[in-house]
C-alpha atoms as a PDB file:
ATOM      1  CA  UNK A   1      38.344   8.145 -53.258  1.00  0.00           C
ATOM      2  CA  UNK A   2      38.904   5.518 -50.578  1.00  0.00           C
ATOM      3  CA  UNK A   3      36.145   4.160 -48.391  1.00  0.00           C
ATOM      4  CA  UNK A   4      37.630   5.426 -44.819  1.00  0.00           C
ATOM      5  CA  UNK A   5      37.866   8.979 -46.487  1.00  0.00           C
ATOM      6  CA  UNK A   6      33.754   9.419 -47.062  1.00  0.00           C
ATOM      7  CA  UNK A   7      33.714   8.146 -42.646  1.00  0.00           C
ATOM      8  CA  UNK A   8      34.483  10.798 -39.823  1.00  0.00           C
ATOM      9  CA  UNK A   9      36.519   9.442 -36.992  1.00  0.00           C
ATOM     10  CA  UNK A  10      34.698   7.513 -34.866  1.00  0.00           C
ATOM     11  CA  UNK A  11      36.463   6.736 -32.061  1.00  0.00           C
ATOM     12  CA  UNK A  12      34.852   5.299 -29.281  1.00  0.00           C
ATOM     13  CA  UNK A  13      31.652   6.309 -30.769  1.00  0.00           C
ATOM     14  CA  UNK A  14      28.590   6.525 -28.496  1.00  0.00           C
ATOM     15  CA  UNK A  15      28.005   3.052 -27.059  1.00  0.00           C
ATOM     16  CA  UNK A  16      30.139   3.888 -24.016  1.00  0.00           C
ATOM     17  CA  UNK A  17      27.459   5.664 -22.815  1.00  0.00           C
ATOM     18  CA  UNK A  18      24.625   3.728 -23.823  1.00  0.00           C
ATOM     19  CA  UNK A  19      26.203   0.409 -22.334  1.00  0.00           C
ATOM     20  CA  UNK A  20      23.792  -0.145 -19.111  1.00  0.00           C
ATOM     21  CA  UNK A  21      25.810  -3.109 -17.990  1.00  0.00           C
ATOM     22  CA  UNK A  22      29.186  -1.536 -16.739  1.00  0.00           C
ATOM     23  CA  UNK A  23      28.078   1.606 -15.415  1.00  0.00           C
ATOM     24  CA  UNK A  24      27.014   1.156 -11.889  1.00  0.00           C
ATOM     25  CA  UNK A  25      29.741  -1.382 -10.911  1.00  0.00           C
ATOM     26  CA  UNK A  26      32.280  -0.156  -8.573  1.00  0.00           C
ATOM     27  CA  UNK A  27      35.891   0.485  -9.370  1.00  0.00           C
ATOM     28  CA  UNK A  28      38.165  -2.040  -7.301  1.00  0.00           C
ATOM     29  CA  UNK A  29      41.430  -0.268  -7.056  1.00  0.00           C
ATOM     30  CA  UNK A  30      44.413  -2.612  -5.546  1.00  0.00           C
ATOM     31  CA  UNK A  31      48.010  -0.720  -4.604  1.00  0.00           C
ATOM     32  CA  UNK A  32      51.177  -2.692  -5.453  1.00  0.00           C
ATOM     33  CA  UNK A  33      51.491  -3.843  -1.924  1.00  0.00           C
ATOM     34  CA  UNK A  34      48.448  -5.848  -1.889  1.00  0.00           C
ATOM     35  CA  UNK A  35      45.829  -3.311  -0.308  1.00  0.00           C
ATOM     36  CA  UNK A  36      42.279  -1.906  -1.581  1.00  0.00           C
ATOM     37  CA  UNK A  37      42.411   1.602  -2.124  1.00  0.00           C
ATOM     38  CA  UNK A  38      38.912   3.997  -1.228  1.00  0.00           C
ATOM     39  CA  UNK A  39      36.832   5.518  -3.775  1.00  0.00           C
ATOM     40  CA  UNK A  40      38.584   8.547  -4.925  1.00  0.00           C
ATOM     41  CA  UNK A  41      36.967  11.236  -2.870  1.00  0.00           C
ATOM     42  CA  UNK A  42      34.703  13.268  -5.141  1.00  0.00           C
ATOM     43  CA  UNK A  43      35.495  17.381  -5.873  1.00  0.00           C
ATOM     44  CA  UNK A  44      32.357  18.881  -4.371  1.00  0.00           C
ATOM     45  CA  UNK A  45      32.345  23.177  -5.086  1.00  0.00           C
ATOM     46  CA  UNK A  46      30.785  25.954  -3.328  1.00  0.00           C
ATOM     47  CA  UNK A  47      27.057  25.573  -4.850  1.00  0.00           C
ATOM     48  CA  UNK A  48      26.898  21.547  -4.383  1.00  0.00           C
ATOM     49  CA  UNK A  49      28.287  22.413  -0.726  1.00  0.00           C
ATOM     50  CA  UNK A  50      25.830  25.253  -0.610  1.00  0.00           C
ATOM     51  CA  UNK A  51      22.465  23.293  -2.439  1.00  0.00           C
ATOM     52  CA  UNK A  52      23.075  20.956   0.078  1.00  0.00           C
ATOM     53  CA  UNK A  53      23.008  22.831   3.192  1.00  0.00           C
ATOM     54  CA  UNK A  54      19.627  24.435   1.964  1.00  0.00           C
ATOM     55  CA  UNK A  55      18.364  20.985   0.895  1.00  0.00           C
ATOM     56  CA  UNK A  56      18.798  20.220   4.688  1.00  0.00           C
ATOM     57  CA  UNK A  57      17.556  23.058   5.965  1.00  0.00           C
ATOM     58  CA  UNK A  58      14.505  22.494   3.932  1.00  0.00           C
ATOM     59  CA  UNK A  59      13.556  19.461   4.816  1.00  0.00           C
ATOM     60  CA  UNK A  60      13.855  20.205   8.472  1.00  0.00           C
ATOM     61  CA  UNK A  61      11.244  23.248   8.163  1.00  0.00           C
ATOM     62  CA  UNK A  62       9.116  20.461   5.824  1.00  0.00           C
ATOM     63  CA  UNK A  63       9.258  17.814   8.789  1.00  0.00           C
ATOM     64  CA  UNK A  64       8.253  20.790  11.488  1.00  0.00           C
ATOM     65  CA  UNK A  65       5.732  21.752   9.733  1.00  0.00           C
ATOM     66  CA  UNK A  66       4.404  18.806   9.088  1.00  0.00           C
ATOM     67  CA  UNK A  67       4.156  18.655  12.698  1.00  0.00           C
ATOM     68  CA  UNK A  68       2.487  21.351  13.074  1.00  0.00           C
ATOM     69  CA  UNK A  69      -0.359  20.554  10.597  1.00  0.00           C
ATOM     70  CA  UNK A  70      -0.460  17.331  12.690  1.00  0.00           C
ATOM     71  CA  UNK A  71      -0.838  19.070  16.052  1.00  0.00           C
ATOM     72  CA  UNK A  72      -3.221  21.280  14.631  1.00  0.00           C
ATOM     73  CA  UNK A  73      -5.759  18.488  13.328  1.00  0.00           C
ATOM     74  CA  UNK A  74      -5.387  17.022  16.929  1.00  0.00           C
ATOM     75  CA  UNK A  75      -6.353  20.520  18.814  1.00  0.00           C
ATOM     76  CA  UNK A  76      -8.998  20.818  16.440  1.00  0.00           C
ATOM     77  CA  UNK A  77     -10.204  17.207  16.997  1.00  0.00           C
ATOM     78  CA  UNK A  78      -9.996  17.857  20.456  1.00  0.00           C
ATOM     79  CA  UNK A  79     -11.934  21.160  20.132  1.00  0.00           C
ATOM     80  CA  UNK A  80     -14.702  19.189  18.146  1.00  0.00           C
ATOM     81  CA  UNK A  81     -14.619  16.140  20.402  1.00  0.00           C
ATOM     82  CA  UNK A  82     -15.055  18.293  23.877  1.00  0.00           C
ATOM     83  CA  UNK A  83     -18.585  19.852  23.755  1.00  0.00           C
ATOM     84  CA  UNK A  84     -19.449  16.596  23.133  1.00  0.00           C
ATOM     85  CA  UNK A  85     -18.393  14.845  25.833  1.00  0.00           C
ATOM     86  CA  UNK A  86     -19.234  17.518  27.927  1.00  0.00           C
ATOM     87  CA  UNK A  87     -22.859  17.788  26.947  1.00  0.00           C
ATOM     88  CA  UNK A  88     -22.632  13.431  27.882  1.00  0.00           C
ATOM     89  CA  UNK A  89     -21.376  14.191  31.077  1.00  0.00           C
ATOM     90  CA  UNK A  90     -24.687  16.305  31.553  1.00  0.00           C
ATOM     91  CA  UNK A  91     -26.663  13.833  29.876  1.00  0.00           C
ATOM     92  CA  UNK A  92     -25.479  10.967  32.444  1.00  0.00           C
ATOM     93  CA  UNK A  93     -25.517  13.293  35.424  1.00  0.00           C
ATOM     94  CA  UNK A  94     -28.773  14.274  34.331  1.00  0.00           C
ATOM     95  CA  UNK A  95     -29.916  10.775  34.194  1.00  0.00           C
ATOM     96  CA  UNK A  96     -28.389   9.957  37.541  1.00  0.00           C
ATOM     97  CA  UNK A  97     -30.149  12.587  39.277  1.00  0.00           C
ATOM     98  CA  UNK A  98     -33.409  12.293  38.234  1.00  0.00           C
ATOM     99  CA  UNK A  99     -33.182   8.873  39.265  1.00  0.00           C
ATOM    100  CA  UNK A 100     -31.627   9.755  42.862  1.00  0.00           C
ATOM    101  CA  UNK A 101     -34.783  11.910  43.095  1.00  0.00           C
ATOM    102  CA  UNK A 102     -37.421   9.188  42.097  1.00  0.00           C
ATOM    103  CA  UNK A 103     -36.100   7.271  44.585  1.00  0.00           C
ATOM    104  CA  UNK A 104     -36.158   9.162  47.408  1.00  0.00           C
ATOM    105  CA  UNK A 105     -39.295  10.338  46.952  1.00  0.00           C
ATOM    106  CA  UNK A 106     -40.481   6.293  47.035  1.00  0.00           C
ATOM    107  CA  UNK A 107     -38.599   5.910  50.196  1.00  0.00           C
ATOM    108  CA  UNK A 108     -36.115   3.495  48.630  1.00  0.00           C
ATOM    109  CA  UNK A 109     -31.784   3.868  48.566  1.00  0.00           C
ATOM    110  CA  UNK A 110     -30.496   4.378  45.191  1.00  0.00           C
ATOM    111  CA  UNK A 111     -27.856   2.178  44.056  1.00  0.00           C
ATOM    112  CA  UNK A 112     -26.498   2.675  40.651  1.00  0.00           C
ATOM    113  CA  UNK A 113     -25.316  -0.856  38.982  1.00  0.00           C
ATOM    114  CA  UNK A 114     -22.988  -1.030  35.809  1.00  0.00           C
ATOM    115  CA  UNK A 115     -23.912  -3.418  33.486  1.00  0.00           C
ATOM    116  CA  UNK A 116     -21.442  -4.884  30.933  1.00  0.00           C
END
């Protein structure tokens, strides 16, 4: 029995495929005339028409509400950060007016002086 008998066909065989070094380099196609032809345009169906619409839609509801988590951290910042200013606003005015009072009562004008 000869030797190429006991061997299917291989063909191309499978390197094709495995080759790394070919398979992201673009196609240059040239017409007679002299001119570069465009990639071919490629046969997009229903679903990849279809996945992609959703895809879009789904990131846009991701990005708003993404925005909304953001919004909502700064309301409740702000919610957090307000009683506290307001209770230094009282504090201060406090301050100021117990010191208006002292001096009046030595016969003396206030005047209030910001240092730095």
């Amino acid at each position: 029995m000869p030797e190429e008998a006991l061997e299917a066909n291989r063909g191309d065989g499978n390197m094709r495929g495995m080759d790394q070094q070919f398979r992201d380099r673009p196609v240059i196609d040239m017409t007679p005339e002299g001119e570069f032809r465009g990639p071919a345009p490629s046969r997009k169906g229903f679903l990849d028409k279809a996945l992609a619409r959703v895809g879009g839609i789904a990131a846009l509801v991701a990005i708003v509400a993404g925005g909304v988590v953001v919004a909502g951290v700064a309301i409740a910042f702000f919610a957090l950060a307000l009683p506290i200013a307001a209770l230094a606003g009282l504090v201060a005015f406090g301050s100021m007016w117990w010191r208006m009072r002292r001096a009046g009562q030595q016969g003396r004008g206030f005047v209030h002086v910001m240092r730095r």
